[in-house]
PDB file of N, CA and C in Angstrom:
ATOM      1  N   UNK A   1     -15.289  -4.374  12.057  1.00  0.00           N
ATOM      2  CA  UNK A   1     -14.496  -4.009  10.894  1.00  0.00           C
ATOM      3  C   UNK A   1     -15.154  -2.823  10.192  1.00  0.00           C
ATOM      4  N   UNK A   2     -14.383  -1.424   9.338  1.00  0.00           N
ATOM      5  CA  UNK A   2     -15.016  -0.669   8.770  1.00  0.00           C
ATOM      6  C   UNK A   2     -15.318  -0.980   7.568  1.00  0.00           C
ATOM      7  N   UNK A   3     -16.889  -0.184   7.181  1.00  0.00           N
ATOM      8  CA  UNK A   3     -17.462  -0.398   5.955  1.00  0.00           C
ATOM      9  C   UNK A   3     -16.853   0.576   5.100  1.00  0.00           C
ATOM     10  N   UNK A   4     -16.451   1.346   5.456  1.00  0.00           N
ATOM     11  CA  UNK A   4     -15.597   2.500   4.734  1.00  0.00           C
ATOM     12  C   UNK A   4     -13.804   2.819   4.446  1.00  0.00           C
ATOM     13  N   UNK A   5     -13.649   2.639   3.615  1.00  0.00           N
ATOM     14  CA  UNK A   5     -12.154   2.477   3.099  1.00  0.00           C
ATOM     15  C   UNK A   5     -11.426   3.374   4.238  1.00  0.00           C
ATOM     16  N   UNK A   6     -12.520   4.866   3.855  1.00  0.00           N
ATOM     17  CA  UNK A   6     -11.466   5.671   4.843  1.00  0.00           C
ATOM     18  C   UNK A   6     -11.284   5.698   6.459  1.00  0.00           C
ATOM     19  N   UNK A   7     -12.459   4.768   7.263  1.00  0.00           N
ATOM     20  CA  UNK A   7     -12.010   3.799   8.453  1.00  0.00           C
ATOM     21  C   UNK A   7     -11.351   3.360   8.514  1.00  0.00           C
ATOM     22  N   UNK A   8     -10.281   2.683   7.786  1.00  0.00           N
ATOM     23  CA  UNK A   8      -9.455   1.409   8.168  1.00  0.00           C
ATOM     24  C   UNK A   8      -8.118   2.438   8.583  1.00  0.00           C
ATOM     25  N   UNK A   9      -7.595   1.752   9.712  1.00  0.00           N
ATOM     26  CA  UNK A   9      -6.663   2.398  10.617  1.00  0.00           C
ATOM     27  C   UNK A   9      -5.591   1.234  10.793  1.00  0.00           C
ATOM     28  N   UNK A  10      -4.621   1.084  11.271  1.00  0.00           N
ATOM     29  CA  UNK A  10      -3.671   0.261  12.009  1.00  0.00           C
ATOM     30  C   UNK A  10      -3.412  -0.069  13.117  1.00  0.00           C
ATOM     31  N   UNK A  11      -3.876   1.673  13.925  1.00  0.00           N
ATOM     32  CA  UNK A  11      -3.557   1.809  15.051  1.00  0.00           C
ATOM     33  C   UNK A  11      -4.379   0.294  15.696  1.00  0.00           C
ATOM     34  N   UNK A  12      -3.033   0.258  16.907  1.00  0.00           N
ATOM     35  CA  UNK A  12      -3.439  -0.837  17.967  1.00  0.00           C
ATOM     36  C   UNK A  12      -3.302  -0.783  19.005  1.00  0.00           C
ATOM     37  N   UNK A  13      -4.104  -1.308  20.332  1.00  0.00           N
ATOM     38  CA  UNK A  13      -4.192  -0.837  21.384  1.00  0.00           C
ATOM     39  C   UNK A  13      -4.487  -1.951  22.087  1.00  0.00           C
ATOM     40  N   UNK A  14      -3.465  -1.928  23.494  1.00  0.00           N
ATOM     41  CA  UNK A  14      -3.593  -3.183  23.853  1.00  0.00           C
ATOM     42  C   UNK A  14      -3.056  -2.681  25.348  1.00  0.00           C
ATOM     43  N   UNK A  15      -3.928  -2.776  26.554  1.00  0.00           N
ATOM     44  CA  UNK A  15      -3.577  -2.972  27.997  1.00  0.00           C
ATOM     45  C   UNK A  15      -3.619  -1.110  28.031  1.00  0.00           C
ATOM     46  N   UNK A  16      -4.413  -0.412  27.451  1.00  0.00           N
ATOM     47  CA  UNK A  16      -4.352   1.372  27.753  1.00  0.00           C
ATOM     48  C   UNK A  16      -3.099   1.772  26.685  1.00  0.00           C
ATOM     49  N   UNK A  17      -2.188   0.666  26.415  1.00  0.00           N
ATOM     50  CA  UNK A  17      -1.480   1.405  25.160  1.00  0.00           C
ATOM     51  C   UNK A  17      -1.112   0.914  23.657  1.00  0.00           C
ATOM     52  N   UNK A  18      -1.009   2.185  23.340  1.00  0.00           N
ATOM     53  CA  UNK A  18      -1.199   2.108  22.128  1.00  0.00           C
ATOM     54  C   UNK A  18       0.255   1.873  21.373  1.00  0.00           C
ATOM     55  N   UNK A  19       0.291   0.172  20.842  1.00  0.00           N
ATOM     56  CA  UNK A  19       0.977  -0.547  20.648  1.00  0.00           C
ATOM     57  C   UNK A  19       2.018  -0.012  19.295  1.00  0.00           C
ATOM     58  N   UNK A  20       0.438   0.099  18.049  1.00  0.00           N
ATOM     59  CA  UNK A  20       0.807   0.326  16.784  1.00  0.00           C
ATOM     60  C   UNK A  20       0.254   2.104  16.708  1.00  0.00           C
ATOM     61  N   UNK A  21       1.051   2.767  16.375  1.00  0.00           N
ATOM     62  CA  UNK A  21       0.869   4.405  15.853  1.00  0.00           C
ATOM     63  C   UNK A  21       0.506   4.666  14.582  1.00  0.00           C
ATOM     64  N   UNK A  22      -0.233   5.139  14.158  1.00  0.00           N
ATOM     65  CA  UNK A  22      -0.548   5.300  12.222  1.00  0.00           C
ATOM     66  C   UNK A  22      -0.293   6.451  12.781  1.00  0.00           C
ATOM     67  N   UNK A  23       0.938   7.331  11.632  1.00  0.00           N
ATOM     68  CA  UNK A  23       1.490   8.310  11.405  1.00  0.00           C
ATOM     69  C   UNK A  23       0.261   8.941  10.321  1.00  0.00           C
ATOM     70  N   UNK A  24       0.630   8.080   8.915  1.00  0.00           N
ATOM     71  CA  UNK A  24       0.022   8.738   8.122  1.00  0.00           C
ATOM     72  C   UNK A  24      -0.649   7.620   7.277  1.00  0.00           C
ATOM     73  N   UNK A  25      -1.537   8.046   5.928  1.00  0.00           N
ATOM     74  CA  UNK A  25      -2.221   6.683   5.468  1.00  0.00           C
ATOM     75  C   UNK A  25      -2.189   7.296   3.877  1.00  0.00           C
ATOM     76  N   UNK A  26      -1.506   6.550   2.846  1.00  0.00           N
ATOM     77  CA  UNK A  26      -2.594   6.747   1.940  1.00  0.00           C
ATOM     78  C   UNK A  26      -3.508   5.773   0.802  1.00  0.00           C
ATOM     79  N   UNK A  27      -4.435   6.020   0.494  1.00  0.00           N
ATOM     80  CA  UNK A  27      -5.463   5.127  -0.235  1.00  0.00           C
ATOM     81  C   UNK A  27      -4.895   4.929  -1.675  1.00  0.00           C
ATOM     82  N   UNK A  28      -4.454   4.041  -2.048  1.00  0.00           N
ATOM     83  CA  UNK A  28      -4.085   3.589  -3.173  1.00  0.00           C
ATOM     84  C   UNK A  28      -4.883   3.080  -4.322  1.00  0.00           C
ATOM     85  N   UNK A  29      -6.403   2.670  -3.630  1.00  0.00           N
ATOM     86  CA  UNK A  29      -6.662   1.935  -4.831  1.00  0.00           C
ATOM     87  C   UNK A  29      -8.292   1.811  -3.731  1.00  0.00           C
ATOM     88  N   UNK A  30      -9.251   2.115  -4.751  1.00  0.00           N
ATOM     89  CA  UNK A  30     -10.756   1.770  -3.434  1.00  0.00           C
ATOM     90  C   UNK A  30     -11.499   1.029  -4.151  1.00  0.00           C
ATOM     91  N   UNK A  31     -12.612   0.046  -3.695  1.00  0.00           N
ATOM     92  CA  UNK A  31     -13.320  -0.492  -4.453  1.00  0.00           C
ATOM     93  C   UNK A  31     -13.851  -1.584  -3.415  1.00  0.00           C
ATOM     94  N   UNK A  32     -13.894  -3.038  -4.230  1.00  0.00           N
ATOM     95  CA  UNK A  32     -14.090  -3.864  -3.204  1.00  0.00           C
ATOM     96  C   UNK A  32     -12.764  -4.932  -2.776  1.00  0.00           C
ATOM     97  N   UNK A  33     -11.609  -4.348  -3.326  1.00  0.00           N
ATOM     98  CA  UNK A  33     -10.046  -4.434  -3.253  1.00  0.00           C
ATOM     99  C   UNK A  33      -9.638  -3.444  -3.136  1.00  0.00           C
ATOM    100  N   UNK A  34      -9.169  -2.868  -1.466  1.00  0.00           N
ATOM    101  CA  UNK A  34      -8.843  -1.493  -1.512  1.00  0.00           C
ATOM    102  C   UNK A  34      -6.782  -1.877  -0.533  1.00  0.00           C
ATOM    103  N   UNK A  35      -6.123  -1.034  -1.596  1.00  0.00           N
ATOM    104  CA  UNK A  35      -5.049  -1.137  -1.390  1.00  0.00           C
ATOM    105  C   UNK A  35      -4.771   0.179  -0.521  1.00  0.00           C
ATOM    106  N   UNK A  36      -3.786   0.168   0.664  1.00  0.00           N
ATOM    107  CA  UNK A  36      -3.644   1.155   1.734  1.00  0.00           C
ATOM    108  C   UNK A  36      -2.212   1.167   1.693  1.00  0.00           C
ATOM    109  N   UNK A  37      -1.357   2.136   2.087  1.00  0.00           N
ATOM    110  CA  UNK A  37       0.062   2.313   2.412  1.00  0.00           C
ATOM    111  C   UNK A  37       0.311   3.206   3.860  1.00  0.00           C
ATOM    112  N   UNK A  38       0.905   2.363   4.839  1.00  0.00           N
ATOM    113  CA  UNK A  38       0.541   3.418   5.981  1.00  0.00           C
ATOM    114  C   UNK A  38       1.889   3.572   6.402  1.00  0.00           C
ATOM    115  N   UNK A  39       2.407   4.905   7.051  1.00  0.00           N
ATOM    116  CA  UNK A  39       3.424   5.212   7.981  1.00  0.00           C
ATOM    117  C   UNK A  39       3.047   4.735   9.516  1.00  0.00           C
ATOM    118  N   UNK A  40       3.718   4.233   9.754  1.00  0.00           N
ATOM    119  CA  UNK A  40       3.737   3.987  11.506  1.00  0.00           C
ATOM    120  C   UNK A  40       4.615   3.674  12.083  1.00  0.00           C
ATOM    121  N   UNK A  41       4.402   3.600  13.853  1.00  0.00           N
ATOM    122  CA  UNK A  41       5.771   3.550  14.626  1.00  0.00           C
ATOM    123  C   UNK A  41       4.988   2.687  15.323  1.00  0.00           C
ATOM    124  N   UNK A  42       5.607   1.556  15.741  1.00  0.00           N
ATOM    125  CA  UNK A  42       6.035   0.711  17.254  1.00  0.00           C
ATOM    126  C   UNK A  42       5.864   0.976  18.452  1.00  0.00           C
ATOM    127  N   UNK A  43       5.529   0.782  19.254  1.00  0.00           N
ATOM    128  CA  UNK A  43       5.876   1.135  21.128  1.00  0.00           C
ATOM    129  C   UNK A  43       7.017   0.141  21.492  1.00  0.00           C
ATOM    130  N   UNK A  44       8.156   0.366  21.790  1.00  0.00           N
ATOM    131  CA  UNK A  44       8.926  -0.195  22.167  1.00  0.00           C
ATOM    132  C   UNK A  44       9.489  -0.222  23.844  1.00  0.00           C
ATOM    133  N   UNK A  45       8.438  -0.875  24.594  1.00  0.00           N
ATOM    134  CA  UNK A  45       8.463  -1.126  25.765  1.00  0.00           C
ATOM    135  C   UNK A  45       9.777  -0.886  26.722  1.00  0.00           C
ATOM    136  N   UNK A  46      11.131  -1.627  25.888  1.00  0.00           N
ATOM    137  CA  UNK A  46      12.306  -1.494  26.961  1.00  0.00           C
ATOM    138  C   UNK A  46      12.397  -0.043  27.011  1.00  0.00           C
ATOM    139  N   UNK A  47      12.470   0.696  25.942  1.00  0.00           N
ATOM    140  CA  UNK A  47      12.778   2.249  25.996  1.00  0.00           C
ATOM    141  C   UNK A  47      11.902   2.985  26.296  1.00  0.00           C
ATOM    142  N   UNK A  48      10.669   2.410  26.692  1.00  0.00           N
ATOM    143  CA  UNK A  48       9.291   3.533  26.982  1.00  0.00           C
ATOM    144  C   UNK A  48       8.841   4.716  25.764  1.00  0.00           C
ATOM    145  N   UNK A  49       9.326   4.597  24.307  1.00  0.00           N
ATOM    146  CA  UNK A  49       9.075   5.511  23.324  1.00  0.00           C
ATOM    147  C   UNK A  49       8.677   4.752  22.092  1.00  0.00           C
ATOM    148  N   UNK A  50       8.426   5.605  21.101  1.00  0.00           N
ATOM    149  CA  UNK A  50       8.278   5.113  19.935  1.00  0.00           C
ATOM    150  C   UNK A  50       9.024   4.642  19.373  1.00  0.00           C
ATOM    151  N   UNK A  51       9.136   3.914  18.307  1.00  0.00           N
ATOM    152  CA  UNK A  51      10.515   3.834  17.073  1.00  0.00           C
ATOM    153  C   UNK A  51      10.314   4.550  16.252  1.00  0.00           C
ATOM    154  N   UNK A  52      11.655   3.830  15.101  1.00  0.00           N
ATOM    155  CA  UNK A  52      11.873   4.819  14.029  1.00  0.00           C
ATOM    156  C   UNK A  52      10.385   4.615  12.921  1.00  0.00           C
ATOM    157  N   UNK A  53      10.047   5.299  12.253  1.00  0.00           N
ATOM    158  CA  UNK A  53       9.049   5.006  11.316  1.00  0.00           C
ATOM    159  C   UNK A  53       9.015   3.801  10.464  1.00  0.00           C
ATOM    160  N   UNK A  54       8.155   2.975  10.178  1.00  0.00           N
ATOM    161  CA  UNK A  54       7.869   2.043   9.452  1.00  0.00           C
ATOM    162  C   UNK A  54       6.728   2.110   8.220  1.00  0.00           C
ATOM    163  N   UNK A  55       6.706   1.351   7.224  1.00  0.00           N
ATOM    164  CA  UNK A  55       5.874   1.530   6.403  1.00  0.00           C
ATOM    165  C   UNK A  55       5.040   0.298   5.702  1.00  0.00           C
ATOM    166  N   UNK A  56       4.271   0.219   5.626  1.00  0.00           N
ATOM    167  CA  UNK A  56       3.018  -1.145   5.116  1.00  0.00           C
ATOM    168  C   UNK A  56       2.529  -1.102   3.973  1.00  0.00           C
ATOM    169  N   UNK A  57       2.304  -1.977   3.421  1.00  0.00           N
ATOM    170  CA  UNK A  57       1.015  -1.985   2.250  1.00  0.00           C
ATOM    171  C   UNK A  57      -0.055  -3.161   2.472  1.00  0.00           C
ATOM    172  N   UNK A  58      -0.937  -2.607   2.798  1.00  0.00           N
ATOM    173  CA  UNK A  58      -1.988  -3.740   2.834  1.00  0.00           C
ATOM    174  C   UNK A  58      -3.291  -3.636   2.138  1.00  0.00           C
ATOM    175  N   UNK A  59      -3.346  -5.244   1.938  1.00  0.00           N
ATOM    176  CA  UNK A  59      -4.118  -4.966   0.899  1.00  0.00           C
ATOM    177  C   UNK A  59      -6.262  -5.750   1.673  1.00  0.00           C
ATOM    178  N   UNK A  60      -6.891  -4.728   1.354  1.00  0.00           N
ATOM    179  CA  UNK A  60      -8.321  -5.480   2.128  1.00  0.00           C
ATOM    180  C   UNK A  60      -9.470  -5.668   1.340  1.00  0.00           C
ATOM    181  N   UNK A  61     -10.621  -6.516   1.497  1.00  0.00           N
ATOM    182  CA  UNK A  61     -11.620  -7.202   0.632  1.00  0.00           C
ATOM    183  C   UNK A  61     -12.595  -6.542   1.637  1.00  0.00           C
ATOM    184  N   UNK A  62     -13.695  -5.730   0.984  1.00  0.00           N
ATOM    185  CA  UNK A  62     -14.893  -6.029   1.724  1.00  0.00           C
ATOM    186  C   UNK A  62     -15.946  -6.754   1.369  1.00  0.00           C
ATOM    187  N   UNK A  63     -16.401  -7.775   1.985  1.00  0.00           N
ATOM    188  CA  UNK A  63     -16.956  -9.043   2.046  1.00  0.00           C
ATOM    189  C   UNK A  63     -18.282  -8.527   2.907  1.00  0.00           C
ATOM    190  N   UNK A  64     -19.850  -8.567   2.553  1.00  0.00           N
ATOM    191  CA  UNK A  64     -20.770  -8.474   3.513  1.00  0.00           C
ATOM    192  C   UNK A  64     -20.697  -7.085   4.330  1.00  0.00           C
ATOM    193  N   UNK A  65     -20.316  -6.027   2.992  1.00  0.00           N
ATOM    194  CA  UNK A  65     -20.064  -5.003   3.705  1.00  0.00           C
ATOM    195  C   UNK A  65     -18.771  -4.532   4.711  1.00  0.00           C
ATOM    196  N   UNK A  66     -18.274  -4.891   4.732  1.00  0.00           N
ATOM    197  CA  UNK A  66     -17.059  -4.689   5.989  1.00  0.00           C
ATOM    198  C   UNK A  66     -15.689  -5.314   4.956  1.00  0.00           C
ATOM    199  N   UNK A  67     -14.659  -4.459   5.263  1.00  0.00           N
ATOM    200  CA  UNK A  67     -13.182  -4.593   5.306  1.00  0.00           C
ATOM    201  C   UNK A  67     -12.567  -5.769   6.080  1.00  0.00           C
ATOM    202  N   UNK A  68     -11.891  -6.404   5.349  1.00  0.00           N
ATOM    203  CA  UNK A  68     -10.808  -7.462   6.494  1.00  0.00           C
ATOM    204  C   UNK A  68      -9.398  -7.040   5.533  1.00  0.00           C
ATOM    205  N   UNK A  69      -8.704  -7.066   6.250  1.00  0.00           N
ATOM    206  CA  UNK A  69      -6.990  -7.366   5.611  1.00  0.00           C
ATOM    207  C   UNK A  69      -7.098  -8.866   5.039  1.00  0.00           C
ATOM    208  N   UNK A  70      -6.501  -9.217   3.739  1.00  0.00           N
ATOM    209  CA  UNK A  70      -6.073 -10.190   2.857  1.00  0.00           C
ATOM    210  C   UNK A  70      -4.986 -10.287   2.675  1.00  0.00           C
ATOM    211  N   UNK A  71      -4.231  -9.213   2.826  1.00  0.00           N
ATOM    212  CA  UNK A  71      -2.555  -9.212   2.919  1.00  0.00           C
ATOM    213  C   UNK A  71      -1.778  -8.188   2.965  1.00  0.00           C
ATOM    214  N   UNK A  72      -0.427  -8.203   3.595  1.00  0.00           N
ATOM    215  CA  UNK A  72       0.254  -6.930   3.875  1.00  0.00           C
ATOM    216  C   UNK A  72       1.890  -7.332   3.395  1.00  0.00           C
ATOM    217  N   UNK A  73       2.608  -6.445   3.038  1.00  0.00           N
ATOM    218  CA  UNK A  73       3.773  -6.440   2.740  1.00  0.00           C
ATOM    219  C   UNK A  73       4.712  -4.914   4.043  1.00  0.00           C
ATOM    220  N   UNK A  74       5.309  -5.489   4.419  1.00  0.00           N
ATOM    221  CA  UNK A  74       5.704  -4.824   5.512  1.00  0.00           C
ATOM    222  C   UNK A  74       7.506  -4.353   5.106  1.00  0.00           C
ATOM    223  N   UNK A  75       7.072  -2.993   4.814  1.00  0.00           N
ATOM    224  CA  UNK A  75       8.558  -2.201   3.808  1.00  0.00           C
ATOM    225  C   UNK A  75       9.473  -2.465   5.558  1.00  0.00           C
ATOM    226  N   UNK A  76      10.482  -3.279   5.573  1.00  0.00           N
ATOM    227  CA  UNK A  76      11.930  -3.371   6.188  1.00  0.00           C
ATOM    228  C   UNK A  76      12.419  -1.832   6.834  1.00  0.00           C
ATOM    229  N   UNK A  77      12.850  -1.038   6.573  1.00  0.00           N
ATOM    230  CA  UNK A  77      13.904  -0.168   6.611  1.00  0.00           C
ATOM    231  C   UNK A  77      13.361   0.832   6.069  1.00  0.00           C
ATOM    232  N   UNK A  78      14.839   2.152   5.837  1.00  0.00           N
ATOM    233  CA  UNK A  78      14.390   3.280   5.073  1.00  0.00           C
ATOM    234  C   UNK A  78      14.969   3.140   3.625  1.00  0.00           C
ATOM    235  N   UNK A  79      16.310   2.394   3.795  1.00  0.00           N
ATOM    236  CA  UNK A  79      17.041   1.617   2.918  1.00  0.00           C
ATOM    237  C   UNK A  79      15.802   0.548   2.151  1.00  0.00           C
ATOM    238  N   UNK A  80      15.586  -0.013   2.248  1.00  0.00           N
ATOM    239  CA  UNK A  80      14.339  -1.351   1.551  1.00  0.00           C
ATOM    240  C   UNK A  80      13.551   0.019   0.779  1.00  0.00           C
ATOM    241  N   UNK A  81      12.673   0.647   1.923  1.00  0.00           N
ATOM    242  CA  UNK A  81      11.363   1.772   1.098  1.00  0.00           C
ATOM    243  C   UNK A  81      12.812   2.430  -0.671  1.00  0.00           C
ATOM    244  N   UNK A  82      13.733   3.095  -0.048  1.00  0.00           N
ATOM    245  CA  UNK A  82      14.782   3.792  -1.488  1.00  0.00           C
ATOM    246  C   UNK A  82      14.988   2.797  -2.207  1.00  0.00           C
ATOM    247  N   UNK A  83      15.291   1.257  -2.244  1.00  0.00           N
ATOM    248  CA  UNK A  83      15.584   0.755  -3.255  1.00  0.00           C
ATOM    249  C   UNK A  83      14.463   0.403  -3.687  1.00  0.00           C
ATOM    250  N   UNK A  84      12.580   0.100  -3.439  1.00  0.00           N
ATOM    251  CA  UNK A  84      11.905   0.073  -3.871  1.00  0.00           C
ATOM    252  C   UNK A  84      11.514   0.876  -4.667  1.00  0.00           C
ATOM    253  N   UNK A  85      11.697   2.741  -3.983  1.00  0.00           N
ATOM    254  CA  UNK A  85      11.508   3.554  -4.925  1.00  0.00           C
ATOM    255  C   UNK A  85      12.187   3.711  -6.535  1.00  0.00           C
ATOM    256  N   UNK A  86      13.877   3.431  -5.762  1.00  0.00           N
ATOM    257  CA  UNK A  86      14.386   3.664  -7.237  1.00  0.00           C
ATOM    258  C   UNK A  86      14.099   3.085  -8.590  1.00  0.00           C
ATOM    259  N   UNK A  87      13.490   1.650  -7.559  1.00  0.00           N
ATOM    260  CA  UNK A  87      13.053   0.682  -8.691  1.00  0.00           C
ATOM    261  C   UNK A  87      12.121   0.693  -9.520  1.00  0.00           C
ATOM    262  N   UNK A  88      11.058   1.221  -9.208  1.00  0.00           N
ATOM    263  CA  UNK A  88       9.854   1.278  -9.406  1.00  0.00           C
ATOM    264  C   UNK A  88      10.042   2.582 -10.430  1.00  0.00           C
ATOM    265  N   UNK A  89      10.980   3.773 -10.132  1.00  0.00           N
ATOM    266  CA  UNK A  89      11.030   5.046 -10.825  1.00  0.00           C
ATOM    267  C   UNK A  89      11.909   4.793 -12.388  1.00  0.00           C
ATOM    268  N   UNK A  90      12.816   3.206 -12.042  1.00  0.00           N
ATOM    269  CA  UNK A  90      13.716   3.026 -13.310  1.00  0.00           C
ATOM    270  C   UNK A  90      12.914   2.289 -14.644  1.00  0.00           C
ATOM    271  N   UNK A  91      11.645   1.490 -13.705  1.00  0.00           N
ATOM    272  CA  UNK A  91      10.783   0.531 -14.471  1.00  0.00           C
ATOM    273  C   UNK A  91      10.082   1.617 -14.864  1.00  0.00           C
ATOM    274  N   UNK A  92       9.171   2.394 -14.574  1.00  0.00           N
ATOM    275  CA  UNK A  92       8.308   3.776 -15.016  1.00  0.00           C
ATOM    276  C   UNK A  92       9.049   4.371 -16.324  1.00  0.00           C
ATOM    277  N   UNK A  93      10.530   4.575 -16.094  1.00  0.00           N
ATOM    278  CA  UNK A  93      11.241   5.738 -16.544  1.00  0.00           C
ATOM    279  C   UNK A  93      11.059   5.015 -18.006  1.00  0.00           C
ATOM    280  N   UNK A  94      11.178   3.723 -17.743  1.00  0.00           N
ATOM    281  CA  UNK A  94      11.468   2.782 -19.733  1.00  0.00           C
ATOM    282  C   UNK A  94      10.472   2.569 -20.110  1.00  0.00           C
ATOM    283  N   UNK A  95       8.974   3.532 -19.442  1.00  0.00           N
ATOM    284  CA  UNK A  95       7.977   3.002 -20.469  1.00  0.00           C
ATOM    285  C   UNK A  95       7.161   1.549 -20.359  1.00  0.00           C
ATOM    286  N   UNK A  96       6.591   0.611 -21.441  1.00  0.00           N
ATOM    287  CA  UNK A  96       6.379  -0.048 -21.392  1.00  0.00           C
ATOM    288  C   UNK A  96       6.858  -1.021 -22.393  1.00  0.00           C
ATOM    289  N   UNK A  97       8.191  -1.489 -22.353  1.00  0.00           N
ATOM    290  CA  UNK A  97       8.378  -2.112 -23.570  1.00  0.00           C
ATOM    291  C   UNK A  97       7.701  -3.728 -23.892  1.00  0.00           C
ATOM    292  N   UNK A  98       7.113  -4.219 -22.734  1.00  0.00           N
ATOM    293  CA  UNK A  98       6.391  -5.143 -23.403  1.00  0.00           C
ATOM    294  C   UNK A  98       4.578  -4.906 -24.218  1.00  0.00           C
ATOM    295  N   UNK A  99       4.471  -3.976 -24.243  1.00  0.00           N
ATOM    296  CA  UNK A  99       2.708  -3.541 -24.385  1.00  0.00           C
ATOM    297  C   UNK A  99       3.616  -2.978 -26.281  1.00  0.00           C
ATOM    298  N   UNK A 100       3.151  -3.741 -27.155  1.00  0.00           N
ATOM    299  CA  UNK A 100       3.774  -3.788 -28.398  1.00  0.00           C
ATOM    300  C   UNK A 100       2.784  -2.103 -29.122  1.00  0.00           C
ATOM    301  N   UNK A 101       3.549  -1.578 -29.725  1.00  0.00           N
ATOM    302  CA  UNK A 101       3.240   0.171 -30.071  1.00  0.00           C
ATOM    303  C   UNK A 101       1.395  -1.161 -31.602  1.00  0.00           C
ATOM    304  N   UNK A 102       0.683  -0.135 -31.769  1.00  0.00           N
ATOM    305  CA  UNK A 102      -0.484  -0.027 -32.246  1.00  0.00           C
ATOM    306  C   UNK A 102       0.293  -0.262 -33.625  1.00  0.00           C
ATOM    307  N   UNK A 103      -0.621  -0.930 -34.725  1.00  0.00           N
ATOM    308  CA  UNK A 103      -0.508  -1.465 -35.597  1.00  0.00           C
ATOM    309  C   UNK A 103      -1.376  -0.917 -36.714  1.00  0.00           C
ATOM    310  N   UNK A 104      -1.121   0.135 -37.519  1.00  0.00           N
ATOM    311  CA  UNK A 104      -2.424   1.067 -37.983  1.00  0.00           C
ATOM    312  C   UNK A 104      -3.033   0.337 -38.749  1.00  0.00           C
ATOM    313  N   UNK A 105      -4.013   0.220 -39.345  1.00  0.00           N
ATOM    314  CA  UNK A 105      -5.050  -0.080 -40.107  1.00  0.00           C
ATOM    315  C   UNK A 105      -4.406  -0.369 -41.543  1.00  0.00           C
ATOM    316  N   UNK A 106      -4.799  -1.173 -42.180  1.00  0.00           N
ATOM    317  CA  UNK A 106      -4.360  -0.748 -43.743  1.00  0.00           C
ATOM    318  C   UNK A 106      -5.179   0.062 -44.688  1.00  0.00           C
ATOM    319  N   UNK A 107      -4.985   0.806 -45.395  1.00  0.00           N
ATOM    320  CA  UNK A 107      -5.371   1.349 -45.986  1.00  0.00           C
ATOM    321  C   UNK A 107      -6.392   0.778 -47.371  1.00  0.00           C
ATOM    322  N   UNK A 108      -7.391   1.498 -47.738  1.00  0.00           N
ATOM    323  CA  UNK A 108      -8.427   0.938 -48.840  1.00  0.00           C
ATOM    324  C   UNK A 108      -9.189  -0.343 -48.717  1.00  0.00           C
ATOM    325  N   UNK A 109      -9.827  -0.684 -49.006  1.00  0.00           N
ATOM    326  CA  UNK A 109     -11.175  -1.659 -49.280  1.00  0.00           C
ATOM    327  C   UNK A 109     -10.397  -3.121 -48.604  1.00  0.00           C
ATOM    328  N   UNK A 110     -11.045  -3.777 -48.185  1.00  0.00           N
ATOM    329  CA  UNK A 110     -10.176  -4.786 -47.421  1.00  0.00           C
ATOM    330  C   UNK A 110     -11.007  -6.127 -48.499  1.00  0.00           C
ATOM    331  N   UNK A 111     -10.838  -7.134 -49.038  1.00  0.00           N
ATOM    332  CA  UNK A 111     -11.583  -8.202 -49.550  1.00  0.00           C
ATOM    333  C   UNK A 111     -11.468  -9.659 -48.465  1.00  0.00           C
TER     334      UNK A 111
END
């Protein structure tokens, strides 16, 4: 397993081929909870090619030095990734209405 966030790969390889493809990766979050988001494709044996792109979030602990996966959420579609986005861009867009606005000080000598 890698000791280094920026080791951790997807790619998988099994019998000379290479099962799982990491397109692309990016680091979300590093520490000793490091969150990853990766692009990748499939080998899809009947057709002898890749598939369409897929996308992950996984999330890994390093424990004793070394990375393990703790959990992954595996984005569906291209459809699933857009309605996540939109969602995420409509919740952003309103702010934070539960985090209540600052409460100033009162003014003069307090008893």
């Amino acid at each position: 397993m890698p000791s280094d966030v920026n080791d951790i790969t997807i790619n998988y390889e099994e019998n000379g081929i290479l099962l799982v493809k990491e397109i692309e990766k990016e680091i979300l979050s590093k520490g000793s909870w490091a969150t990853i988001m990766f692009k990748y494709q499939q080998w899809e044996a009947a057709h002898q090619r890749y598939g369409q792109a897929l996308f992950t979030i996984r999330r890994y602990r390093k424990r004793n030095d070394d990375y393990r996966q703790q959990s992954k959420f595996n984005i569906s579609s291209a459809e699933q990734a857009k309605k996540i986005i939109h969602t995420l861009q409509q919740w952003i867009g309103q702010g934070q209405p539960d985090v209540p606005e600052p409460v100033p000080a009162p003014e003069g000598p307090q008893q």
